[in-house]
PDB file of N, CA and C in Angstrom:
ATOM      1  N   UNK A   1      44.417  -3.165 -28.601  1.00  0.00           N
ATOM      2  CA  UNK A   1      43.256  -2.875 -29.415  1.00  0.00           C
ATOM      3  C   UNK A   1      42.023  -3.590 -28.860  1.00  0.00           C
ATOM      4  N   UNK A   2      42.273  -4.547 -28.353  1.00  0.00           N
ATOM      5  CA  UNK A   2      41.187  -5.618 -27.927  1.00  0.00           C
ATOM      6  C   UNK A   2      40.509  -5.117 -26.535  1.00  0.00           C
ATOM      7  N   UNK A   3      41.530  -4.473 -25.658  1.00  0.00           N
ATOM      8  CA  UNK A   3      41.135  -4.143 -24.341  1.00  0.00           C
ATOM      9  C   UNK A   3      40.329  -2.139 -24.648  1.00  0.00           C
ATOM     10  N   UNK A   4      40.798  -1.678 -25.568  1.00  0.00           N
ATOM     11  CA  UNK A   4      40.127  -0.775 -25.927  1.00  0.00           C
ATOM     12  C   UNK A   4      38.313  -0.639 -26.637  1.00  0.00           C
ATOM     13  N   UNK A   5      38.642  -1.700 -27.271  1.00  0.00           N
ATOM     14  CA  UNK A   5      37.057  -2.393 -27.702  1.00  0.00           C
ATOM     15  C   UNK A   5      35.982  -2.452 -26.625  1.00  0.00           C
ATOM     16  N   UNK A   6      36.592  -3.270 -25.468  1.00  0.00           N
ATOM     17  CA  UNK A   6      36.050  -4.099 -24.437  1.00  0.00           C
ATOM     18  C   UNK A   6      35.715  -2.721 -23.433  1.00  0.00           C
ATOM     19  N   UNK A   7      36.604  -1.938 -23.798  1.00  0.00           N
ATOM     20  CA  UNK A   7      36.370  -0.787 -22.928  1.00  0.00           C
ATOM     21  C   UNK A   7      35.485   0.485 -23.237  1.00  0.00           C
ATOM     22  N   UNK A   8      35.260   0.594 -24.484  1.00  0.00           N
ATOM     23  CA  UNK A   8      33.933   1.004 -24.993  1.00  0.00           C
ATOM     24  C   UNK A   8      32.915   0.383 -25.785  1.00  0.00           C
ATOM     25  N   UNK A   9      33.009  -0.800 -25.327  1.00  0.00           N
ATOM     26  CA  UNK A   9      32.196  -1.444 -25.947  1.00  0.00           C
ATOM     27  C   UNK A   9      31.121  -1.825 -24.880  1.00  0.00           C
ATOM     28  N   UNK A  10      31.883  -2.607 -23.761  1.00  0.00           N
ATOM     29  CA  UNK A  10      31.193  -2.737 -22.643  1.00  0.00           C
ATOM     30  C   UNK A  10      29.929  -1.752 -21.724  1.00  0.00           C
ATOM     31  N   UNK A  11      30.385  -0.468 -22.008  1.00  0.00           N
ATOM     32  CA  UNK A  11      29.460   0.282 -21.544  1.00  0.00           C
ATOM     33  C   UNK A  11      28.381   0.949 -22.079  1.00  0.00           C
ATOM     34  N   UNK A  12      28.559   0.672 -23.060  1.00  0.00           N
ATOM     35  CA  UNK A  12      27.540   1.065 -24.955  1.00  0.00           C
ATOM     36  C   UNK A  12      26.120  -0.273 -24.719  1.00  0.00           C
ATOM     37  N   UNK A  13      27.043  -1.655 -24.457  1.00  0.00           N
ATOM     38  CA  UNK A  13      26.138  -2.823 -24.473  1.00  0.00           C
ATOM     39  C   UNK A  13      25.238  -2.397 -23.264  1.00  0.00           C
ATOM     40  N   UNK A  14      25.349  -1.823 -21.857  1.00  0.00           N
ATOM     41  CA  UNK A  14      25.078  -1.877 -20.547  1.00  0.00           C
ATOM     42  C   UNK A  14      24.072  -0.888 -21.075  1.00  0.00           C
ATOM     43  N   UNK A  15      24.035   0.399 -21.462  1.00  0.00           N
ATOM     44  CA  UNK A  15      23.355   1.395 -22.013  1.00  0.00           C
ATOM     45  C   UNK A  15      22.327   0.978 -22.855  1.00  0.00           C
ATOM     46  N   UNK A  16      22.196   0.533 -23.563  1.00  0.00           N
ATOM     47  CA  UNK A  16      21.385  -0.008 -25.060  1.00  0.00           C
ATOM     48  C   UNK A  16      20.864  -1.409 -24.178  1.00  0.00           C
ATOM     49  N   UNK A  17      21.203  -2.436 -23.228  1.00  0.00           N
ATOM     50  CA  UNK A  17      20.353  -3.019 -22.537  1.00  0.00           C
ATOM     51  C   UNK A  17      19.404  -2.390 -21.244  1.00  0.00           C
ATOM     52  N   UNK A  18      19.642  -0.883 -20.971  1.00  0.00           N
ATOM     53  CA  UNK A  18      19.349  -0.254 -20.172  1.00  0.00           C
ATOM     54  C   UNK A  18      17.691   0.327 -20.682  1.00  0.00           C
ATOM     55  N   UNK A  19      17.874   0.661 -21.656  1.00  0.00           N
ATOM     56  CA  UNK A  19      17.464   1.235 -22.587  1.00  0.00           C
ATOM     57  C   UNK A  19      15.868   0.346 -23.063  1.00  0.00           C
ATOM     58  N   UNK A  20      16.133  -0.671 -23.704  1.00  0.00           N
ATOM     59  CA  UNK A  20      15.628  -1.870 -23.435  1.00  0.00           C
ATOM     60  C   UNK A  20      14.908  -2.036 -22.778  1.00  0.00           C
ATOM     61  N   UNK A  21      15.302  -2.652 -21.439  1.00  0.00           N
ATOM     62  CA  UNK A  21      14.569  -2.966 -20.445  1.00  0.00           C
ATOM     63  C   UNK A  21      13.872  -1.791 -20.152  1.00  0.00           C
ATOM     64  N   UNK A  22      13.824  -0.458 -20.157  1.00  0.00           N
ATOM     65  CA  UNK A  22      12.576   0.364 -19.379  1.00  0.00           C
ATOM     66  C   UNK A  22      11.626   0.715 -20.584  1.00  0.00           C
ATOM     67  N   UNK A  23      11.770   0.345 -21.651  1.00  0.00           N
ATOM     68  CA  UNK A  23      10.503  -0.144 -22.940  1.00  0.00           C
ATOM     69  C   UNK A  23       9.573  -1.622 -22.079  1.00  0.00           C
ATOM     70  N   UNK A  24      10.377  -2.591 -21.886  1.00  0.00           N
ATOM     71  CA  UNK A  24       9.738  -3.640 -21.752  1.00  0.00           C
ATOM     72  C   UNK A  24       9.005  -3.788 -20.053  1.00  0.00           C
ATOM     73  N   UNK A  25       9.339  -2.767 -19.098  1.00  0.00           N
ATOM     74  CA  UNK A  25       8.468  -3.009 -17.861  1.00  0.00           C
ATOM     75  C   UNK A  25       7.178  -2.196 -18.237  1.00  0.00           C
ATOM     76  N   UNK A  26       6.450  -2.305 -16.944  1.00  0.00           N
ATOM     77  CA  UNK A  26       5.578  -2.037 -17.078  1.00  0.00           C
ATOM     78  C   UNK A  26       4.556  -1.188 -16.478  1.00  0.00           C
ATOM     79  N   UNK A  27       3.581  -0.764 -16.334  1.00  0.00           N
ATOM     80  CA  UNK A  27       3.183   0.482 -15.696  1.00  0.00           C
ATOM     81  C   UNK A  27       2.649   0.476 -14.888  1.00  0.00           C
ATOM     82  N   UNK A  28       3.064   0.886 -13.696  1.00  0.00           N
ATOM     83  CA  UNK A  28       1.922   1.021 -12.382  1.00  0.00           C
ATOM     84  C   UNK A  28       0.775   1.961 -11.911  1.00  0.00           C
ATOM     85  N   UNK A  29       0.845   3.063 -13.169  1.00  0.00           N
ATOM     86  CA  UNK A  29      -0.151   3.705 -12.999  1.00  0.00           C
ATOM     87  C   UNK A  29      -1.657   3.123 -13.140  1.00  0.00           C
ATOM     88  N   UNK A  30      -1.590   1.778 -13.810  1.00  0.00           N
ATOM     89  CA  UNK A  30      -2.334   1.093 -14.369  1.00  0.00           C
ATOM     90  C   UNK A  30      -3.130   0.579 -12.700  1.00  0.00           C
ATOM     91  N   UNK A  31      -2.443  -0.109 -11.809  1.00  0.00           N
ATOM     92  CA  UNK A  31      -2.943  -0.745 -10.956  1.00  0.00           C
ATOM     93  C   UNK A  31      -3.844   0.632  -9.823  1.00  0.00           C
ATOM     94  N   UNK A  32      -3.421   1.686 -10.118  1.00  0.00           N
ATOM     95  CA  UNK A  32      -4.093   2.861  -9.529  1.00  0.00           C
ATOM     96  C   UNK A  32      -5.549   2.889 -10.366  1.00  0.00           C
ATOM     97  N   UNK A  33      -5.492   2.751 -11.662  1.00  0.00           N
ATOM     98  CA  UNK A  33      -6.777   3.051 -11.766  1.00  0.00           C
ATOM     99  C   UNK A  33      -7.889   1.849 -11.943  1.00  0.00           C
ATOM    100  N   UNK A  34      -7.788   0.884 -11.490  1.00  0.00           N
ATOM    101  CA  UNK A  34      -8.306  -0.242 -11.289  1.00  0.00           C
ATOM    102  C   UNK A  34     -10.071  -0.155 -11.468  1.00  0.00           C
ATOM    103  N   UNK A  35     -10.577  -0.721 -11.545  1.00  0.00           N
ATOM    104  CA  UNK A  35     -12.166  -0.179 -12.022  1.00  0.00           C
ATOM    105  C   UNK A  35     -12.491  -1.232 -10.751  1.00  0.00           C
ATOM    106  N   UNK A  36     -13.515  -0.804  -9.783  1.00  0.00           N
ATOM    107  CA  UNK A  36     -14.051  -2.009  -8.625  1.00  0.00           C
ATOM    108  C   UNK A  36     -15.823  -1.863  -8.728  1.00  0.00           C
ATOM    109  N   UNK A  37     -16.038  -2.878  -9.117  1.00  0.00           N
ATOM    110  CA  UNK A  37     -17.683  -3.406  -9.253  1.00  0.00           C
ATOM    111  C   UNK A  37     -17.774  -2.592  -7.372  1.00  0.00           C
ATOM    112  N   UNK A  38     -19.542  -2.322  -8.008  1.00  0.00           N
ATOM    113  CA  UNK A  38     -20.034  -1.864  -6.325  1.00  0.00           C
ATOM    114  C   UNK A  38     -21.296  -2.017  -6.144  1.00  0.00           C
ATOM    115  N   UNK A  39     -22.072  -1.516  -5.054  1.00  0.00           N
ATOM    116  CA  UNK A  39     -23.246  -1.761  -4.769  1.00  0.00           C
ATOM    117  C   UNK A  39     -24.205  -0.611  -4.924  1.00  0.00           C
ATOM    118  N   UNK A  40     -25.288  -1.285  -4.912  1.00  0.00           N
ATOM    119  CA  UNK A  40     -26.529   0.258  -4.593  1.00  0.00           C
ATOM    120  C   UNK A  40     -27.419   0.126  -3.495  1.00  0.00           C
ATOM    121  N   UNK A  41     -28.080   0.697  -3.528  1.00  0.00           N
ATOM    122  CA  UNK A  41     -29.085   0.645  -2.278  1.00  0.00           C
ATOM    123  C   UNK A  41     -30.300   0.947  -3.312  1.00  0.00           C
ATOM    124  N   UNK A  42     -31.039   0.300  -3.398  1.00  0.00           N
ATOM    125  CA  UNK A  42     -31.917  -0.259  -4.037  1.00  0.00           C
ATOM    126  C   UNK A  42     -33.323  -0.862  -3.320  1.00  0.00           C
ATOM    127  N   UNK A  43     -34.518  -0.086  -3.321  1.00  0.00           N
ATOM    128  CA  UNK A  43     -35.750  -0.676  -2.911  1.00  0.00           C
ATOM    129  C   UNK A  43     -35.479  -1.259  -1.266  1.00  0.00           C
ATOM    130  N   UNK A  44     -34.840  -0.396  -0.631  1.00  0.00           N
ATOM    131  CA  UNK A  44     -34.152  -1.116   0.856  1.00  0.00           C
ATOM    132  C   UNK A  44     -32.890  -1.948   0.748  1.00  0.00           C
ATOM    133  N   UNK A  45     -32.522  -2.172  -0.200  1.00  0.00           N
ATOM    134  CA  UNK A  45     -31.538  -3.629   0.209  1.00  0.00           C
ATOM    135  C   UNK A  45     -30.397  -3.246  -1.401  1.00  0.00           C
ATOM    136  N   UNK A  46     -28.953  -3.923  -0.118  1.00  0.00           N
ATOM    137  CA  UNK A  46     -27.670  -3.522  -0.864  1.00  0.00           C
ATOM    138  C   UNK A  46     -27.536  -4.600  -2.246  1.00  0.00           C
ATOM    139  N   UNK A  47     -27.581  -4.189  -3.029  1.00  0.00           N
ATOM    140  CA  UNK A  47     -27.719  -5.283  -4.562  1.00  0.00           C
ATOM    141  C   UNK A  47     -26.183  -4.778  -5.505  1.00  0.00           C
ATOM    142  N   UNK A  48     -25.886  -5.692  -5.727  1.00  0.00           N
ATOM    143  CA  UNK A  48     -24.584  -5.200  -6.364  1.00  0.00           C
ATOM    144  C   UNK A  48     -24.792  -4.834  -7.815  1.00  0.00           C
ATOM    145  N   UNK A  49     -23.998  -3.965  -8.100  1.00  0.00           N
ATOM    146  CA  UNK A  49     -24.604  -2.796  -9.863  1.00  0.00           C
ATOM    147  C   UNK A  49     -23.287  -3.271 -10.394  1.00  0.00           C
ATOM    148  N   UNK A  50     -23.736  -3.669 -11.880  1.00  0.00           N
ATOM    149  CA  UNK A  50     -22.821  -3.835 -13.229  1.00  0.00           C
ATOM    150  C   UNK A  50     -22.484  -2.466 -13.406  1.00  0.00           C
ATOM    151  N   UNK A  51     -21.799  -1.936 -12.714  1.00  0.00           N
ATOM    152  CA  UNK A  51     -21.278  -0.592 -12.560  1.00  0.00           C
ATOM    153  C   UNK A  51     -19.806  -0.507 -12.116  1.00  0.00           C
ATOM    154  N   UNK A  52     -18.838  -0.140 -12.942  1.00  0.00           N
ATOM    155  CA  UNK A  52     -17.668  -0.142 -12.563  1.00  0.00           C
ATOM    156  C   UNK A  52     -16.992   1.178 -11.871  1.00  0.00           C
ATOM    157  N   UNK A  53     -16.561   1.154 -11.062  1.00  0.00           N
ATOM    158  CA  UNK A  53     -15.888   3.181 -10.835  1.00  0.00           C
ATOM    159  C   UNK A  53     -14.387   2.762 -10.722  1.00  0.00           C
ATOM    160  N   UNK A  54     -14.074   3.984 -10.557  1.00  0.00           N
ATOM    161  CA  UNK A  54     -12.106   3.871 -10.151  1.00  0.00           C
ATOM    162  C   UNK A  54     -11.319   4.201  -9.387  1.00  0.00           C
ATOM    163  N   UNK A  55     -12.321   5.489  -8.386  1.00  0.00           N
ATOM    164  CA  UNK A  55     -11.923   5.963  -7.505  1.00  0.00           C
ATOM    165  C   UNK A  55     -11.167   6.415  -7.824  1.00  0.00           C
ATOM    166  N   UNK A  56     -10.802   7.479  -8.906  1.00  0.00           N
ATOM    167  CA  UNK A  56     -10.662   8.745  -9.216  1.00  0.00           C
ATOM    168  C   UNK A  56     -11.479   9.858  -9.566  1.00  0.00           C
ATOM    169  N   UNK A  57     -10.924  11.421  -8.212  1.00  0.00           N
ATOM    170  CA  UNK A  57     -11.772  12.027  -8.923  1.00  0.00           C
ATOM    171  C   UNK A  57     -12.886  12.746  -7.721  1.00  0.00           C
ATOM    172  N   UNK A  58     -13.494  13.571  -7.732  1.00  0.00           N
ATOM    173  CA  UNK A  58     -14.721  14.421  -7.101  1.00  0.00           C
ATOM    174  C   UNK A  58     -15.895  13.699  -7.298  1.00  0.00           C
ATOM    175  N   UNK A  59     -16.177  13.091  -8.743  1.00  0.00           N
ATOM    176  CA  UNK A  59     -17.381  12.925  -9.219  1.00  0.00           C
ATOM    177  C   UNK A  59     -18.092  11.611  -8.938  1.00  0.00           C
ATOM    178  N   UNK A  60     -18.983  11.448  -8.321  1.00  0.00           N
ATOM    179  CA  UNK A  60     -20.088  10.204  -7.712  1.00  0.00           C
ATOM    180  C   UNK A  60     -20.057   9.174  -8.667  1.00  0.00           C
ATOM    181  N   UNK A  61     -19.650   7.702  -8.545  1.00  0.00           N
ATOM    182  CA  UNK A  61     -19.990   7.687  -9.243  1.00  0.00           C
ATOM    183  C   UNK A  61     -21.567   6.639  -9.159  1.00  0.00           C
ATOM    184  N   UNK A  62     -22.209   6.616  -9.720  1.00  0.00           N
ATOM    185  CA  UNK A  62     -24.036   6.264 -10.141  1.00  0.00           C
ATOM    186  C   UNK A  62     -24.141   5.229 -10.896  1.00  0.00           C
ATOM    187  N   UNK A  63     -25.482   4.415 -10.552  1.00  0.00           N
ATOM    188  CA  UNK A  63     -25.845   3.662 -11.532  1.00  0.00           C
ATOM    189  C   UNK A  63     -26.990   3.616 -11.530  1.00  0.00           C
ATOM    190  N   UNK A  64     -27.836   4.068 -12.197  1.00  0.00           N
ATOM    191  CA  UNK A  64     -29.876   4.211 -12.901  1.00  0.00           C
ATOM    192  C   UNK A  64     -29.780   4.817 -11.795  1.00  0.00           C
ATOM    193  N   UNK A  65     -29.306   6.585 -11.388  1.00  0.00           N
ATOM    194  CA  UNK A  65     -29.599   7.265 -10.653  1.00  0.00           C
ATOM    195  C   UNK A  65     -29.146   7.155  -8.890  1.00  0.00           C
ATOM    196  N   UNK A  66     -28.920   5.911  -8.713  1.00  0.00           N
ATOM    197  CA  UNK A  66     -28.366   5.850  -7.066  1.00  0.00           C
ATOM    198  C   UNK A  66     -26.761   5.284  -7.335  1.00  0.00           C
ATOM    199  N   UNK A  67     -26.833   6.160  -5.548  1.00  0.00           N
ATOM    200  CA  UNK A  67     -25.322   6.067  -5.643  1.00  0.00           C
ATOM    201  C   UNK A  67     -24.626   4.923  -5.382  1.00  0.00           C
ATOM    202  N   UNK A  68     -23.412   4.866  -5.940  1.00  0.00           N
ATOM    203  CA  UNK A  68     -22.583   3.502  -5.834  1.00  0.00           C
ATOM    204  C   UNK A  68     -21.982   3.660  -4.532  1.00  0.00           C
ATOM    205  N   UNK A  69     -21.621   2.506  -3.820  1.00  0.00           N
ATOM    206  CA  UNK A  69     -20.946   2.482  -2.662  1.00  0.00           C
ATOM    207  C   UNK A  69     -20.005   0.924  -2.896  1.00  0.00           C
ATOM    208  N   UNK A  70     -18.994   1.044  -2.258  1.00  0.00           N
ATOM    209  CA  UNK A  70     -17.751   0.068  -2.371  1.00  0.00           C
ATOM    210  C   UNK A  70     -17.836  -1.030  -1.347  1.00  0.00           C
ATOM    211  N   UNK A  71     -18.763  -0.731  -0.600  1.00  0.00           N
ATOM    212  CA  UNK A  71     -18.976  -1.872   0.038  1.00  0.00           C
ATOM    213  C   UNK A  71     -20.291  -2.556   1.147  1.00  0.00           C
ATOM    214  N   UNK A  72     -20.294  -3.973   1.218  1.00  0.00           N
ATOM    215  CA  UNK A  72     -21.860  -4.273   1.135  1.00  0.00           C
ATOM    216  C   UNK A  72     -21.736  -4.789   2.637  1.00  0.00           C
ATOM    217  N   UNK A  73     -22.265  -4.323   3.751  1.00  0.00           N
ATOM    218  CA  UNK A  73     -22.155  -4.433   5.347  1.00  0.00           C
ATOM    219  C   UNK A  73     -23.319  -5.430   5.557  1.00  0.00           C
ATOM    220  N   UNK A  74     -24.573  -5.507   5.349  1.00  0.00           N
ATOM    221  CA  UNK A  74     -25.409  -6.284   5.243  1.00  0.00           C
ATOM    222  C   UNK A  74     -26.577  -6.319   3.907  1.00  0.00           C
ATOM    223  N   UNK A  75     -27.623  -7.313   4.116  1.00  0.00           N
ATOM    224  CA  UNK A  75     -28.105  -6.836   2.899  1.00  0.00           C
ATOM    225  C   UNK A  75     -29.396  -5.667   2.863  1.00  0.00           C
ATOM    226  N   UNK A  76     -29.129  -4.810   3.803  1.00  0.00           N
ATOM    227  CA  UNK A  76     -29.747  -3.686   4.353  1.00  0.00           C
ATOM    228  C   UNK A  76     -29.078  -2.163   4.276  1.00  0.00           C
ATOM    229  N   UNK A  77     -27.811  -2.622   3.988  1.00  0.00           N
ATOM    230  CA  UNK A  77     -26.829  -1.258   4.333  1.00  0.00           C
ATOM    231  C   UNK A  77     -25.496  -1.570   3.658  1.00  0.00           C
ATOM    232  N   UNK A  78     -25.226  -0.722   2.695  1.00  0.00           N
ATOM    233  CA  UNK A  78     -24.111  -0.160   2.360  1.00  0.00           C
ATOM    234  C   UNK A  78     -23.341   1.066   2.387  1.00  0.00           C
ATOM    235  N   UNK A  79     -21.891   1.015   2.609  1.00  0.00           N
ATOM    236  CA  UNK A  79     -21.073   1.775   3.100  1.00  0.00           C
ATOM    237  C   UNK A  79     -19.954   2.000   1.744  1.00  0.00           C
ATOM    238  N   UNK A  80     -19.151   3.319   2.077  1.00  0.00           N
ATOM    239  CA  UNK A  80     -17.999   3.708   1.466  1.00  0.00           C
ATOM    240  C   UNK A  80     -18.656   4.161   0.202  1.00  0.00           C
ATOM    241  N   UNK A  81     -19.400   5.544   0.018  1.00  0.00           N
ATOM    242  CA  UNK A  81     -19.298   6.219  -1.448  1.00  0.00           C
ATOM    243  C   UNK A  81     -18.296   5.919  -2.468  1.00  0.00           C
ATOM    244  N   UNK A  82     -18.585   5.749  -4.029  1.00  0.00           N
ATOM    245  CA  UNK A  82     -17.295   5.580  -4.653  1.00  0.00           C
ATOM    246  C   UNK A  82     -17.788   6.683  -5.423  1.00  0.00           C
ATOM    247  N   UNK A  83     -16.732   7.201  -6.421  1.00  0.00           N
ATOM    248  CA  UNK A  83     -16.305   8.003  -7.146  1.00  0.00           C
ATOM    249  C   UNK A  83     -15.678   7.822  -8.376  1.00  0.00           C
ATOM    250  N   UNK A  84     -15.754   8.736  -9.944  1.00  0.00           N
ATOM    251  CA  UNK A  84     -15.278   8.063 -11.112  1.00  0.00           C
ATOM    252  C   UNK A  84     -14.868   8.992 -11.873  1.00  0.00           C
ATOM    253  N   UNK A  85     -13.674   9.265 -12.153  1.00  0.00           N
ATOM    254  CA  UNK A  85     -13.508  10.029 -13.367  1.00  0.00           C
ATOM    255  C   UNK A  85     -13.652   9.030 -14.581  1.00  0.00           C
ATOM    256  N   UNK A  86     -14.278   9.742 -15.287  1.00  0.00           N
ATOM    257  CA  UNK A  86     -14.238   8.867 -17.198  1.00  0.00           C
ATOM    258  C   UNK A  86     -12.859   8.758 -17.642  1.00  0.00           C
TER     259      UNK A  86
END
């Protein structure tokens, strides 16, 4: 009786801790949509914009009309368009 227990019991516990654990991890879709501060080009010179994007997506993304770019080469020129879905 005891080894019958153990024998459906054991694989019920493995299941229901299975179960469990993929409630408690966690999501990596999350680290895909990451929001990255960027720059503008501004009056000649690369100034960084309280502007977040995610790089998802077709759509530009902007801040007070100019475009955001991901990264700042000097303080004359910025590179890498970014992009934002809402």
């Amino acid at each position: 009786m005891k080894t019958k227990m153990i024998k459906m019991g054991l694989p019920g516990m493995a299941f229901l801790i299975a179960i469990a654990l993929a409630f408690v991890t966690d999501s990596k879709a999350s680290e895909k949509e990451a929001l990255i501060t960027g720059y503008i080009f501004q009056n000649g010179h690369c100034v960084q914009a309280p502007k977040d994007c995610n790089q998802i997506g077709a759509l530009t993304c902007s801040y007070l009309g100019f475009q955001v770019y991901q990264n700042k080469i000097s303080d004359t020129s910025c590179s890498v368009p970014m992009t934002h879905r809402p």
